[in-house]
N, C-alpha and C. Protein backbone atom coordinates (compact mmCIF):
# COMPACT_ATOMS: atom_id res chain seq x y z
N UNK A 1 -89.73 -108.49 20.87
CA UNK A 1 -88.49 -107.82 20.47
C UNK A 1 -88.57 -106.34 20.80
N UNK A 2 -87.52 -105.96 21.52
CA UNK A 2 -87.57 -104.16 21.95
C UNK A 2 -85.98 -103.76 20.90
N UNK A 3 -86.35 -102.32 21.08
CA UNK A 3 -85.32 -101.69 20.41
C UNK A 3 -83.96 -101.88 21.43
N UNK A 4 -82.98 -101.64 20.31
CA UNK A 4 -81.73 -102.11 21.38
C UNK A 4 -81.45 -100.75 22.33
N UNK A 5 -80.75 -100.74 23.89
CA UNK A 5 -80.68 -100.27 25.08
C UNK A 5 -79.99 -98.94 24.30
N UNK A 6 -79.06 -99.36 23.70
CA UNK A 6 -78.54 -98.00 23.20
C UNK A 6 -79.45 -96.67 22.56
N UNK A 7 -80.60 -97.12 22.20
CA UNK A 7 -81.33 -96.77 21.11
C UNK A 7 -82.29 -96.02 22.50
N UNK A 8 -82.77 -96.68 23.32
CA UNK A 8 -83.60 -95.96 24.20
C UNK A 8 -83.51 -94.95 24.96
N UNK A 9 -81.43 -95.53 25.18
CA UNK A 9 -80.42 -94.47 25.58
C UNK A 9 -80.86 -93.14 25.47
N UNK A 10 -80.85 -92.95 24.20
CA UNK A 10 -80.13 -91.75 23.26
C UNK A 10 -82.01 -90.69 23.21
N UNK A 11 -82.96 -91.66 23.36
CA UNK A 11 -84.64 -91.40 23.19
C UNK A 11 -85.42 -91.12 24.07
N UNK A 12 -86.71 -90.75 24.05
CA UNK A 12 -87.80 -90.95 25.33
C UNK A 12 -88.71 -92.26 23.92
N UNK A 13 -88.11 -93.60 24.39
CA UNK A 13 -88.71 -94.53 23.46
C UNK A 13 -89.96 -95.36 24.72
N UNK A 14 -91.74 -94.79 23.88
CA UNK A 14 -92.53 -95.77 25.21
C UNK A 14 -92.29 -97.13 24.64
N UNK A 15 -92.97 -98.13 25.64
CA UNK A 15 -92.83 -99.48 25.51
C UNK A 15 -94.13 -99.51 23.71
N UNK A 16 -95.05 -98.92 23.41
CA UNK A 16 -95.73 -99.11 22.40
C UNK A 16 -94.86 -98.72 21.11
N UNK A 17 -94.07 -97.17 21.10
CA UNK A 17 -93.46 -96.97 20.12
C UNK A 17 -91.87 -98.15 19.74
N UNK A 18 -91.41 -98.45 20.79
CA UNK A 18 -90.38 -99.56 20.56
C UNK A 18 -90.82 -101.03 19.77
N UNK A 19 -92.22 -101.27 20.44
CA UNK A 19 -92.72 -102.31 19.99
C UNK A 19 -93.01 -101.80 18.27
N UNK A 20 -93.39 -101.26 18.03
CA UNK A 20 -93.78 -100.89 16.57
C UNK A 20 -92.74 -100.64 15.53
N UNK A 21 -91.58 -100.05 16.52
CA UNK A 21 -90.09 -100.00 15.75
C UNK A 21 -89.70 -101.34 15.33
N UNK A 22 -89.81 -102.36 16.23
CA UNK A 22 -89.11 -103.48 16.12
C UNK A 22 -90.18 -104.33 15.27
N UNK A 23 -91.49 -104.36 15.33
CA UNK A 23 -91.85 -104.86 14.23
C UNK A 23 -91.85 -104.77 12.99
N UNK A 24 -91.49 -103.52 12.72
CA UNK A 24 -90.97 -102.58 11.37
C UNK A 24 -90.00 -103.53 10.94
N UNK A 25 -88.97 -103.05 11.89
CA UNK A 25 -87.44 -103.95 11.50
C UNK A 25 -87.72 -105.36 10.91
N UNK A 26 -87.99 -105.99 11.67
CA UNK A 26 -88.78 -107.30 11.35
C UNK A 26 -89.08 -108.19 10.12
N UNK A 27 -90.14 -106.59 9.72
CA UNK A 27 -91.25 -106.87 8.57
C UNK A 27 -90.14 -106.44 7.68
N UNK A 28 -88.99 -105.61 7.84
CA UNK A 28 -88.01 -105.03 6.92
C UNK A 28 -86.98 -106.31 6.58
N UNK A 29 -86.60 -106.85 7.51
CA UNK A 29 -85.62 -107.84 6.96
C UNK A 29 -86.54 -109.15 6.26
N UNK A 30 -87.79 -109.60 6.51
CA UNK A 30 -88.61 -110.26 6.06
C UNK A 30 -88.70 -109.71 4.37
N UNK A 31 -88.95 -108.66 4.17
CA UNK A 31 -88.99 -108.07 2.49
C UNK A 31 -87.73 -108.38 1.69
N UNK A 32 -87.11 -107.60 2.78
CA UNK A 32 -85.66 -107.23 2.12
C UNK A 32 -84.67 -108.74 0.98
N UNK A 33 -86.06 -109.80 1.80
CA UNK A 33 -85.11 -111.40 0.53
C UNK A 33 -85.78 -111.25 -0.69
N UNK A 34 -86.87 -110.16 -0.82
CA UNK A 34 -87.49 -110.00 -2.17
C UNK A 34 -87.99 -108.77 -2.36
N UNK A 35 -87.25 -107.77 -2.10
CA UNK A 35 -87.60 -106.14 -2.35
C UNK A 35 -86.25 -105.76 -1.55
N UNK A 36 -85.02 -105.08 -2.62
CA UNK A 36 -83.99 -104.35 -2.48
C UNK A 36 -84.40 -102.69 -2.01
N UNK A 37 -84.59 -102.85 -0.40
CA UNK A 37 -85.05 -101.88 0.37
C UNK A 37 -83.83 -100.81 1.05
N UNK A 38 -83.06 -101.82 1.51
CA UNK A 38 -81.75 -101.24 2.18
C UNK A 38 -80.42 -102.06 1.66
N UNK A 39 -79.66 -101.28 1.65
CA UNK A 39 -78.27 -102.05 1.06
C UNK A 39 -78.23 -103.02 1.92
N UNK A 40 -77.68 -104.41 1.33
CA UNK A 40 -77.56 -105.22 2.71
C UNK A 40 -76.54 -105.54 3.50
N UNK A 41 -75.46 -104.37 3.19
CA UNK A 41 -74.60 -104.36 4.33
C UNK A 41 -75.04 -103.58 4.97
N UNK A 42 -76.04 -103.14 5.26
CA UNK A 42 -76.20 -102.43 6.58
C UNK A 42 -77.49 -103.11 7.21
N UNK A 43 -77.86 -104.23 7.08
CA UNK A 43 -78.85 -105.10 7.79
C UNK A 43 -78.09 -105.28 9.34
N UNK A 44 -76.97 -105.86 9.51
CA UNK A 44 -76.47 -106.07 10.52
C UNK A 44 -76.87 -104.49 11.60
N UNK A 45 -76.71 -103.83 10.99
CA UNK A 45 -76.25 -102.13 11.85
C UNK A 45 -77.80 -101.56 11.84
N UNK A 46 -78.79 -102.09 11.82
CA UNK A 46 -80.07 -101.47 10.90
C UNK A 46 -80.82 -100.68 12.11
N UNK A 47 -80.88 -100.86 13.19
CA UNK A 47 -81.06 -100.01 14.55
C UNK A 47 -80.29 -98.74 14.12
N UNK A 48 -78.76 -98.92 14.19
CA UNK A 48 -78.47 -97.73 13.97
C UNK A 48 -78.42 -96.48 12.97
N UNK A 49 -78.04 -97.63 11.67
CA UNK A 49 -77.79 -97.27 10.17
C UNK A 49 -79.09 -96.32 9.94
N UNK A 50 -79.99 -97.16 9.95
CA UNK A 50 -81.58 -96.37 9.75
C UNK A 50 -82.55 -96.24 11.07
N UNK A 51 -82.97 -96.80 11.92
CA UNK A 51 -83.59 -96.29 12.56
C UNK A 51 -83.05 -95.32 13.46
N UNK A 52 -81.64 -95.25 13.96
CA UNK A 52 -81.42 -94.28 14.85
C UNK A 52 -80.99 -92.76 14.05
N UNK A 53 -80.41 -93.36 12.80
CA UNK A 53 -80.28 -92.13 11.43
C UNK A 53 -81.31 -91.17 11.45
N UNK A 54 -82.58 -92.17 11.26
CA UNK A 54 -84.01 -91.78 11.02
C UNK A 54 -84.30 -90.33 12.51
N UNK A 55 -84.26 -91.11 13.58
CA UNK A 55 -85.04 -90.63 14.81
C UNK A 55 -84.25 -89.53 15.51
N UNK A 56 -82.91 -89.68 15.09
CA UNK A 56 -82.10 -87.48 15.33
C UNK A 56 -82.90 -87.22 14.64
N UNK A 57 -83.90 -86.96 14.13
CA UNK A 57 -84.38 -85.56 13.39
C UNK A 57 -85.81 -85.30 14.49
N UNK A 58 -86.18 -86.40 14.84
CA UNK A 58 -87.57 -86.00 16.23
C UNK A 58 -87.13 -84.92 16.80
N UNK A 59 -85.78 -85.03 17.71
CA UNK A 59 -86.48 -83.44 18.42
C UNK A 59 -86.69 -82.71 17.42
N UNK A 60 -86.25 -82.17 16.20
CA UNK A 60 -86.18 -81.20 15.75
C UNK A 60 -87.37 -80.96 14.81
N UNK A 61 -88.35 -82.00 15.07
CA UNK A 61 -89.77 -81.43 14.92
C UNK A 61 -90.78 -80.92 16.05
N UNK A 62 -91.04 -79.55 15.82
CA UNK A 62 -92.08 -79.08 16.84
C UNK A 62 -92.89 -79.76 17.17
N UNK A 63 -93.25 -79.41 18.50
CA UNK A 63 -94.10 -80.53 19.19
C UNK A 63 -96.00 -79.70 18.18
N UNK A 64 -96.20 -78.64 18.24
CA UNK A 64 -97.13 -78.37 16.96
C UNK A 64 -97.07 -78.37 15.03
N UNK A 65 -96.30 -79.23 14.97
CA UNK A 65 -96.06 -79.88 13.79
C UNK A 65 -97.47 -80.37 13.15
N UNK A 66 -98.03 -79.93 12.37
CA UNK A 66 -99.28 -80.64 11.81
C UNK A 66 -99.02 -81.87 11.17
N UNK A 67 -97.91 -81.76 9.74
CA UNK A 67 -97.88 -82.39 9.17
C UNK A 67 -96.84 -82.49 8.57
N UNK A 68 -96.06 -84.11 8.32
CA UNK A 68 -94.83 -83.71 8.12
C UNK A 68 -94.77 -84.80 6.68
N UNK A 69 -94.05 -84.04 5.69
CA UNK A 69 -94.21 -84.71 4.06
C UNK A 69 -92.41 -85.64 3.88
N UNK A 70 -92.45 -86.51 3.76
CA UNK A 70 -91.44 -87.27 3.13
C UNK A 70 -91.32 -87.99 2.13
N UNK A 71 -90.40 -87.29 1.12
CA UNK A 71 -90.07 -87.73 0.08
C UNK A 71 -89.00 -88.66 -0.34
N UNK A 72 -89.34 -89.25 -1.68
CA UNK A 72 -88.75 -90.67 -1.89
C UNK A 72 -88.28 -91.71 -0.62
N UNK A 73 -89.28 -91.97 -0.28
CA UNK A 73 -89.20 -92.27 0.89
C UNK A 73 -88.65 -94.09 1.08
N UNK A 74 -88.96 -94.39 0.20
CA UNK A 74 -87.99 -96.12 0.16
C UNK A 74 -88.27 -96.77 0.88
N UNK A 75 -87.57 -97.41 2.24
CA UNK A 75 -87.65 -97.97 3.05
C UNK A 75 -88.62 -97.52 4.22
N UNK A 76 -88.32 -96.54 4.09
CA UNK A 76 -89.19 -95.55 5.09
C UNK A 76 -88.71 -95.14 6.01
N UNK A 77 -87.53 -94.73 5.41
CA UNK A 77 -86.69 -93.56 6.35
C UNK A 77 -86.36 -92.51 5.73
N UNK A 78 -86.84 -91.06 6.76
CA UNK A 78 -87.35 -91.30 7.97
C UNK A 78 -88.38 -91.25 8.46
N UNK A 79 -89.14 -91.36 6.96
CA UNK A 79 -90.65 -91.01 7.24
C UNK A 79 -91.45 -91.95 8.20
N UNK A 80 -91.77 -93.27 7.98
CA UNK A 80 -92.06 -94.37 9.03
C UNK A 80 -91.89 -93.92 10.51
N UNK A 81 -90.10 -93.65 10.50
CA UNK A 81 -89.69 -93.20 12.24
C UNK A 81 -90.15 -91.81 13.12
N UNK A 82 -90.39 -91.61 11.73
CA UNK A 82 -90.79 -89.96 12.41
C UNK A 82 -92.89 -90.30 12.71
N UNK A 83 -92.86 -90.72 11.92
CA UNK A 83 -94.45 -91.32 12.45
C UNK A 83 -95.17 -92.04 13.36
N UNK A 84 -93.71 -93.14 13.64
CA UNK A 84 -94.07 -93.94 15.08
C UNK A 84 -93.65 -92.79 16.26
N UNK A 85 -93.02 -91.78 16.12
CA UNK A 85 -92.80 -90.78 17.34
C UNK A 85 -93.60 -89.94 17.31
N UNK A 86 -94.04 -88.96 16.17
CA UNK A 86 -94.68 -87.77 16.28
C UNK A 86 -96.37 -88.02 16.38
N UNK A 87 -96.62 -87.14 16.71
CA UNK A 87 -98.24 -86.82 16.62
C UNK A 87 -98.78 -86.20 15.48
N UNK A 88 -97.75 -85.89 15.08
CA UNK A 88 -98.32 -85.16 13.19
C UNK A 88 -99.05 -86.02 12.28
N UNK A 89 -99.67 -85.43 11.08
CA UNK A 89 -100.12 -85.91 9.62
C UNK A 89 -98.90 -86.45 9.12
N UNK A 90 -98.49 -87.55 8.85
CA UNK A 90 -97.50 -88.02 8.10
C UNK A 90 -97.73 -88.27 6.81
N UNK A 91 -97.02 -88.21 5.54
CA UNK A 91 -97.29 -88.23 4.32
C UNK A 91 -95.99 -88.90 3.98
N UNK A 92 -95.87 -90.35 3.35
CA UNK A 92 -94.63 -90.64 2.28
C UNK A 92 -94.83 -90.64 0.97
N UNK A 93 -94.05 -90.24 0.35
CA UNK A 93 -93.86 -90.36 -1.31
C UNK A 93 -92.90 -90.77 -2.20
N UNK A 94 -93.43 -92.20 -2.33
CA UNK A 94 -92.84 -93.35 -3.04
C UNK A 94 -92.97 -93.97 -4.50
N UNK A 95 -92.28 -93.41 -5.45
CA UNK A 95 -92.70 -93.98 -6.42
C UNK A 95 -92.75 -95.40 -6.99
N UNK A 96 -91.94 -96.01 -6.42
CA UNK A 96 -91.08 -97.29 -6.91
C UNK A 96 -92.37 -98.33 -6.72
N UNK A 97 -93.28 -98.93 -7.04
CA UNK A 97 -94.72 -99.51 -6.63
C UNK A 97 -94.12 -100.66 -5.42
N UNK A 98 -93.44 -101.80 -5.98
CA UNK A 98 -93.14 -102.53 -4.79
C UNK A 98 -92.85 -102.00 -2.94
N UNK A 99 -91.97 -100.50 -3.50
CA UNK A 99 -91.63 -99.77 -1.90
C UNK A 99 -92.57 -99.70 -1.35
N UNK A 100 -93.73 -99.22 -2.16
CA UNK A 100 -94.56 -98.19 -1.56
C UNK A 100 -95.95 -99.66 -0.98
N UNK A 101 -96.02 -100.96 -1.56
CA UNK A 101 -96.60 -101.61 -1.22
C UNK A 101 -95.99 -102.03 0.34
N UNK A 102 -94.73 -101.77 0.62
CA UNK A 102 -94.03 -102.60 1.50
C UNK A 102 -94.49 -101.43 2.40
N UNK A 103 -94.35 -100.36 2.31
CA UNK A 103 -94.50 -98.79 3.38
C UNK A 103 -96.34 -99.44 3.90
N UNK A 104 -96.91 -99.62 2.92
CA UNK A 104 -98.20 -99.71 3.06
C UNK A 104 -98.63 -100.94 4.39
N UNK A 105 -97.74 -102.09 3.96
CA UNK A 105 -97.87 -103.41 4.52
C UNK A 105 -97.48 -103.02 5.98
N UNK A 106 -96.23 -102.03 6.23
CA UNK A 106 -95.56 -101.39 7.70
C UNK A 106 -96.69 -100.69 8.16
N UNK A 107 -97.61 -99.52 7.64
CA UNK A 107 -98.49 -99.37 7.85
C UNK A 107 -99.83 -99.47 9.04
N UNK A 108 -100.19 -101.14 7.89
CA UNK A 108 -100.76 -101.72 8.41
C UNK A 108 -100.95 -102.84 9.70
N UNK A 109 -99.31 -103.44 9.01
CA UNK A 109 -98.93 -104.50 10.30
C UNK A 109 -98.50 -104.51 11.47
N UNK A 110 -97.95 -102.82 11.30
CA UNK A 110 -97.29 -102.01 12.47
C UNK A 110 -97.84 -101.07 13.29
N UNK A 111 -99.05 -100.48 13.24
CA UNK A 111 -99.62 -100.41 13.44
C UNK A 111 -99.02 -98.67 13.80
N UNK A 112 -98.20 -98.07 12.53
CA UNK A 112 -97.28 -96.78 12.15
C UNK A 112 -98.74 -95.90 11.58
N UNK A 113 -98.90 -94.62 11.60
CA UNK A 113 -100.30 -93.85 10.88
C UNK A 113 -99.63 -93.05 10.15
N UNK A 114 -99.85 -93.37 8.75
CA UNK A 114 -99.11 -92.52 7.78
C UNK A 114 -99.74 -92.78 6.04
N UNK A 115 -99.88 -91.56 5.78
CA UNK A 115 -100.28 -92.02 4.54
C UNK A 115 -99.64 -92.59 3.24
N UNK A 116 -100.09 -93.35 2.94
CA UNK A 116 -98.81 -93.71 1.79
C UNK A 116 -99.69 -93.23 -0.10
N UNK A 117 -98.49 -92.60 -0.39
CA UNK A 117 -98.79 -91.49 -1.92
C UNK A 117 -97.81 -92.19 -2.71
N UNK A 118 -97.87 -93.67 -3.78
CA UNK A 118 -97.49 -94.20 -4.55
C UNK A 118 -97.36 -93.25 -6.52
N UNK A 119 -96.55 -92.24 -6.12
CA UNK A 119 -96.01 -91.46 -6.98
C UNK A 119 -94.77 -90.35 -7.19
N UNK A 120 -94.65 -89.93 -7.95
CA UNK A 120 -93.66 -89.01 -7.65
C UNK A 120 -94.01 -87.71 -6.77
N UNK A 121 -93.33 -87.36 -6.36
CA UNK A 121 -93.71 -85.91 -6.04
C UNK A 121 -94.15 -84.35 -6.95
N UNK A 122 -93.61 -84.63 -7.99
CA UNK A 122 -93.78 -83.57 -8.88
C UNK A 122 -95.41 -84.06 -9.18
N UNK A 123 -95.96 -85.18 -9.26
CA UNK A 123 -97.27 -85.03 -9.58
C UNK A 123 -98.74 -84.67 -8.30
N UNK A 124 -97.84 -84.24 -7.47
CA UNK A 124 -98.64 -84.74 -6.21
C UNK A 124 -99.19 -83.12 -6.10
N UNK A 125 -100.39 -82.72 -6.03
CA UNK A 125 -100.85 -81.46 -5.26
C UNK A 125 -99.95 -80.39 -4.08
N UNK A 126 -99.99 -79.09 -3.73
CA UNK A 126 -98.89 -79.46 -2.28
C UNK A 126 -99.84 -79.18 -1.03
N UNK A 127 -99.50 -80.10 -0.42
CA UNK A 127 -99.61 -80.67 0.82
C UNK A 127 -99.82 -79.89 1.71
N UNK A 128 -99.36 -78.66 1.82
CA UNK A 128 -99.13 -78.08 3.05
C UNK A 128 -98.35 -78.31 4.12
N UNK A 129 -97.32 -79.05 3.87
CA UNK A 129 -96.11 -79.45 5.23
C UNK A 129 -96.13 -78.75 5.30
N UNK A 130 -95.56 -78.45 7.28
CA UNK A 130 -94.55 -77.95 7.92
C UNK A 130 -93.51 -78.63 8.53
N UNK A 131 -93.54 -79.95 8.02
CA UNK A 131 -91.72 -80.17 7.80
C UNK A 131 -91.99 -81.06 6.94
N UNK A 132 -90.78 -81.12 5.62
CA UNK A 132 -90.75 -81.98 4.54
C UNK A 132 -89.04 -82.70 5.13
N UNK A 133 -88.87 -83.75 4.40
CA UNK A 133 -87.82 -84.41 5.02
C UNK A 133 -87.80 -85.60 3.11
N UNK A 134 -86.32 -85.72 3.94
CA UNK A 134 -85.73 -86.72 2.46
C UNK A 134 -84.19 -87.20 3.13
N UNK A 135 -84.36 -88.21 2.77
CA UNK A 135 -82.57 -89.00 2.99
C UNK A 135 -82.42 -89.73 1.81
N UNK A 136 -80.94 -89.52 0.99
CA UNK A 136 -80.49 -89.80 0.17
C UNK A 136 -81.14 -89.96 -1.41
N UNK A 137 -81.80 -88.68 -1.48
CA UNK A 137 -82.74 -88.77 -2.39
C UNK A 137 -82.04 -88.07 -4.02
N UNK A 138 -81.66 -86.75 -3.85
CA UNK A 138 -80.93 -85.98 -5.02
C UNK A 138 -80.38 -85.40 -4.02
N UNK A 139 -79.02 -84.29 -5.19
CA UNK A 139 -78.86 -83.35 -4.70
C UNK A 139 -79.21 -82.64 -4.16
N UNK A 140 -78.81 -81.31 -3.66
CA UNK A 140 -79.96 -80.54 -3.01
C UNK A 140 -80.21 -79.39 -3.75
N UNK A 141 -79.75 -79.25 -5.12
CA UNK A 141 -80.65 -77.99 -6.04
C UNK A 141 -81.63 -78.93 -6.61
N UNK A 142 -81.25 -80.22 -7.08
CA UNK A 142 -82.09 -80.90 -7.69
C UNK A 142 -83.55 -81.16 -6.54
N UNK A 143 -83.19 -81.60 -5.44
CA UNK A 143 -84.28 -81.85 -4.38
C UNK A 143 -85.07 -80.56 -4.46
N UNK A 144 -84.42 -79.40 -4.36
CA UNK A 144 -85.59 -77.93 -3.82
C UNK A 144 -86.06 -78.03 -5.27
N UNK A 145 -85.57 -78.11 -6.55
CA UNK A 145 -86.92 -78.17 -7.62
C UNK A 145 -87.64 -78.82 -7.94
N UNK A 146 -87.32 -80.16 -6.98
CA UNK A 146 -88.79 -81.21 -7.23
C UNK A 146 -89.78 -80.64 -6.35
N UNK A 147 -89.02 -80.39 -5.22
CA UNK A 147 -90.08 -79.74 -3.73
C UNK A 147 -90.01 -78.17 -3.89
N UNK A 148 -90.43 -77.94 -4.75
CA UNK A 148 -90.56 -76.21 -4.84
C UNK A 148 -92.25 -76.09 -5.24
N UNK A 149 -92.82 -76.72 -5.30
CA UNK A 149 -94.77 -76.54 -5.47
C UNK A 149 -94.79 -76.56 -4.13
N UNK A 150 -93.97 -77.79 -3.02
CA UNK A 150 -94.49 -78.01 -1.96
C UNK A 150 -94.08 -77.23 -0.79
N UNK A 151 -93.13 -76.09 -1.20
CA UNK A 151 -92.51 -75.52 0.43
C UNK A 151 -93.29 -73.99 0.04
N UNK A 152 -93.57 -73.42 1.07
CA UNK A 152 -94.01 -72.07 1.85
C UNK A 152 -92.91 -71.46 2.47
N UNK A 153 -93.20 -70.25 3.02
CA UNK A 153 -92.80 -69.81 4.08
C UNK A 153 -92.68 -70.77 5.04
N UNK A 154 -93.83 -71.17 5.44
CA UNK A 154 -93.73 -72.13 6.68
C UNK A 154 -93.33 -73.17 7.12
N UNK A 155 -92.71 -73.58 5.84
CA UNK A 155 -92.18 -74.65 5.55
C UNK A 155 -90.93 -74.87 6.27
N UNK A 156 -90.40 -76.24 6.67
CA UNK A 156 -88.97 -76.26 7.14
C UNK A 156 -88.06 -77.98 6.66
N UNK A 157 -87.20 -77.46 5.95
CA UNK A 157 -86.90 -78.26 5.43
C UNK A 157 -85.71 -79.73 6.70
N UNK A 158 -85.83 -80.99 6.55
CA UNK A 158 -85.05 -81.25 7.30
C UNK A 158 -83.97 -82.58 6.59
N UNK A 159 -83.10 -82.06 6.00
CA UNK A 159 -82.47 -83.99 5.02
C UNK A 159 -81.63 -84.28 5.81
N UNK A 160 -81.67 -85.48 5.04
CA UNK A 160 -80.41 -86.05 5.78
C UNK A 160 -79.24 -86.42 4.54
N UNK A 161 -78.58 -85.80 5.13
CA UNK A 161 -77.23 -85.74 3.79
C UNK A 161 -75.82 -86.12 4.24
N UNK A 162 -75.42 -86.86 2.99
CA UNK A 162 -73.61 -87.86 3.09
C UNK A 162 -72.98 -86.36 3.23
N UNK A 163 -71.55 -87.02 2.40
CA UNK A 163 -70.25 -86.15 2.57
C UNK A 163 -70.52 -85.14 2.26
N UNK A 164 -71.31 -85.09 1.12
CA UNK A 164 -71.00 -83.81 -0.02
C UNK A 164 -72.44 -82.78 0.31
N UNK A 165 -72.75 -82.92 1.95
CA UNK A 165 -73.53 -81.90 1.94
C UNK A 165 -73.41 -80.57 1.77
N UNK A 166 -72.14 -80.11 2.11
CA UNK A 166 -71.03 -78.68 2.00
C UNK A 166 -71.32 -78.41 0.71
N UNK A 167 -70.87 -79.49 -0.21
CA UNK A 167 -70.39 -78.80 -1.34
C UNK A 167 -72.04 -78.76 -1.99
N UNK A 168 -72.94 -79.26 -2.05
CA UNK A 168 -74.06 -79.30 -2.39
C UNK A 168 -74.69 -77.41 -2.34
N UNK A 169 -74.39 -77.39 -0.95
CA UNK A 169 -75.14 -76.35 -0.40
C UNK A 169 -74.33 -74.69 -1.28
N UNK A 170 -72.83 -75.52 -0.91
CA UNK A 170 -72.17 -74.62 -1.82
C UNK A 170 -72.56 -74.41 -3.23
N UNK A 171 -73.15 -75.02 -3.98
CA UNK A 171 -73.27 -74.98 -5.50
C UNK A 171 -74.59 -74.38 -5.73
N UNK A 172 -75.55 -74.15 -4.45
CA UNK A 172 -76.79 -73.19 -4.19
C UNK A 172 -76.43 -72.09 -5.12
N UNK A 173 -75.15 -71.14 -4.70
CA UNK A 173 -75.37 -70.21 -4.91
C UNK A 173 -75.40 -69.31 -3.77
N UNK A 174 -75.84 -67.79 -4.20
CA UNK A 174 -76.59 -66.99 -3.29
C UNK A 174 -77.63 -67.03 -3.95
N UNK A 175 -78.86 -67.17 -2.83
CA UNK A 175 -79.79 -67.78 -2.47
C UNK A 175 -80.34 -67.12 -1.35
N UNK A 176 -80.62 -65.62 -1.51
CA UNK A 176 -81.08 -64.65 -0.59
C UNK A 176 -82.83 -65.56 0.33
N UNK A 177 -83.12 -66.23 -0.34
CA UNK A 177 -84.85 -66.48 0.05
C UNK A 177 -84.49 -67.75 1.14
N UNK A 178 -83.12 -68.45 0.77
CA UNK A 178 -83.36 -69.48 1.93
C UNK A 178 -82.13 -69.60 2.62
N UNK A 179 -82.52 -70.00 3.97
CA UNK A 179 -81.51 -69.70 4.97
C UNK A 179 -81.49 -71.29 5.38
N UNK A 180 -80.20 -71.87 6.29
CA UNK A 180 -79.76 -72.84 6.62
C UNK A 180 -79.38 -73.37 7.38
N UNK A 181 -78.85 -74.51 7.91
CA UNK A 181 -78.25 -74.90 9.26
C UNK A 181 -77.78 -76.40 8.93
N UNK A 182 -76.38 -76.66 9.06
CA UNK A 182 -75.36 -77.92 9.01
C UNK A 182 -75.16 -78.17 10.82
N UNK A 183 -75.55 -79.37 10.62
CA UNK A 183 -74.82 -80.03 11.88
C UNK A 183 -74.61 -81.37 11.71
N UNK A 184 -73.99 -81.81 12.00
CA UNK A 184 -72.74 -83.11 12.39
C UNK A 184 -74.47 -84.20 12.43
N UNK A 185 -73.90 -85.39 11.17
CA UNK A 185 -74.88 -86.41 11.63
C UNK A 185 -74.89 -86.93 13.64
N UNK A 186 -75.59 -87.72 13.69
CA UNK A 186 -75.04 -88.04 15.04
C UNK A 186 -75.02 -89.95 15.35
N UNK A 187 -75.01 -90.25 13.91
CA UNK A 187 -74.45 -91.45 13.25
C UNK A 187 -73.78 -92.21 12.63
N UNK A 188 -73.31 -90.89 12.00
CA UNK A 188 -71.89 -91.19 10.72
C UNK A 188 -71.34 -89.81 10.97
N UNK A 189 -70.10 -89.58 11.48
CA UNK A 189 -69.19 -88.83 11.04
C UNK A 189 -68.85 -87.66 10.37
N UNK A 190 -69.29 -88.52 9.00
CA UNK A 190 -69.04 -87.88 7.07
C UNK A 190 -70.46 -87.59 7.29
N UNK A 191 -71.77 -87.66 7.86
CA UNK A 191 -72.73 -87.39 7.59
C UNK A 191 -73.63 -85.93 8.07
N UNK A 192 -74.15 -85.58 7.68
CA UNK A 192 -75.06 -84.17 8.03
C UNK A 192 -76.87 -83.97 8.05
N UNK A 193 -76.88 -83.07 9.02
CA UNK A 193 -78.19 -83.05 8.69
C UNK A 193 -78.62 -81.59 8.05
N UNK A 194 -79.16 -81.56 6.87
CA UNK A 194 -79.52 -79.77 6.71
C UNK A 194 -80.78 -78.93 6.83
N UNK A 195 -80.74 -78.27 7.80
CA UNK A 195 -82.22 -77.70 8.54
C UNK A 195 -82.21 -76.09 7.52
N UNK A 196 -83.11 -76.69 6.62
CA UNK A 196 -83.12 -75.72 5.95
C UNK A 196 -84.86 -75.11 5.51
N UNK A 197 -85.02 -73.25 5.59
CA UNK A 197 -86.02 -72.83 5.59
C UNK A 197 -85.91 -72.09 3.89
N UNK A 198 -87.52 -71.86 3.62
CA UNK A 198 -87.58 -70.85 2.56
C UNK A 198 -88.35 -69.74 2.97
N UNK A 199 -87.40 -68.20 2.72
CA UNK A 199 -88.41 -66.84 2.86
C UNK A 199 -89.51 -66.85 1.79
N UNK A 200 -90.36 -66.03 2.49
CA UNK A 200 -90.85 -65.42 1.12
C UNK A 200 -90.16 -64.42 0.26
């Protein structure tokens, strides 16, 4: 099974990373009859819905990226996708025990390199990312105070956010220490991605 043509389209996808995508998928709809991973109206769309959701955010990790932290990570997007592409330290953080067994099982069976951290984030040490990432996790004042042990300067934030990313960002505040960037999902419409940094 290869990723669909559209998908390679849009990528520089090798024949090893496609193969590993599609076993993912696989092992995902295999769970999904006994672990509520992804809504299941979007099984049909699941190339696009999540893995191609997931994989706009690759370019926009440096190719010297050490290590990249993803939170509440669920299904394993986009942490998983960003791991079968990048060369970085990957880190997910999953509390839910069943998810994080299933991230583990992708892991292993997929032959994806990523560590899997079966807890919350607020209990976790910080990491040292230089890119942290989250899709559909909290808000986004609520998100920067779970991930506020874990961002630096160096840090660069990358989510993936529905409608109400505007108004989210709007309810920041002024917010002199962190600066931002909205652009147009390139999957949904109503959707956004927010490339967001913290000063010192």
């Amino acid at each position: 099974m290869r990723p669909p043509a559209a998908l390679a389209g849009r990528l520089d996808v090798s024949r090893e990373t496609g193969e590993k995508l599609a076993a993912y998928v696989a092992l995902l709809e295999k769970w999904q009859t006994r672990v509520n991973l992804v809504s299941a109206s979007t099984l049909p769309d699941i190339w696009n819905r999540h893995i191609w959701d997931s994989a706009q955010l690759v370019p926009l990790v440096p190719a010297n990226t050490r290590r990249i932290l993803d939170v509440g990570s669920g299904a394993g997007f986009p942490g998983l996708v960003l791991a079968a592409f990048c060369d970085a330290e990957c880190h997910l953080v999953e509390s839910d025990q069943k998810k994080a067994i299933f991230l583990q099982t992708v892991v292993r069976e997929c032959g994806i390199p990523a560590t899997i951290h079966t807890a919350r984030i607020e209990s976790l040490p910080s990491l040292g990312a230089d890119i942290v990432t989250a899709r559909a996790l909290a808000p986004m004042d609520k998100l920067l105070d779970l991930l506020a042990h874990q961002l630096t300067p160096a840090s660069r934030c990358l989510f993936l956010k529905g409608a109400q990313a505007k108004s989210e960002l709007a309810a920041l505040g002024t917010r002199p220490e962190l600066s931002w960037e909205l652009t147009a999902s390139l999957t949904n419409p109503a959707a956004f991605v927010v490339d967001l940094t913290v000063s010192s």
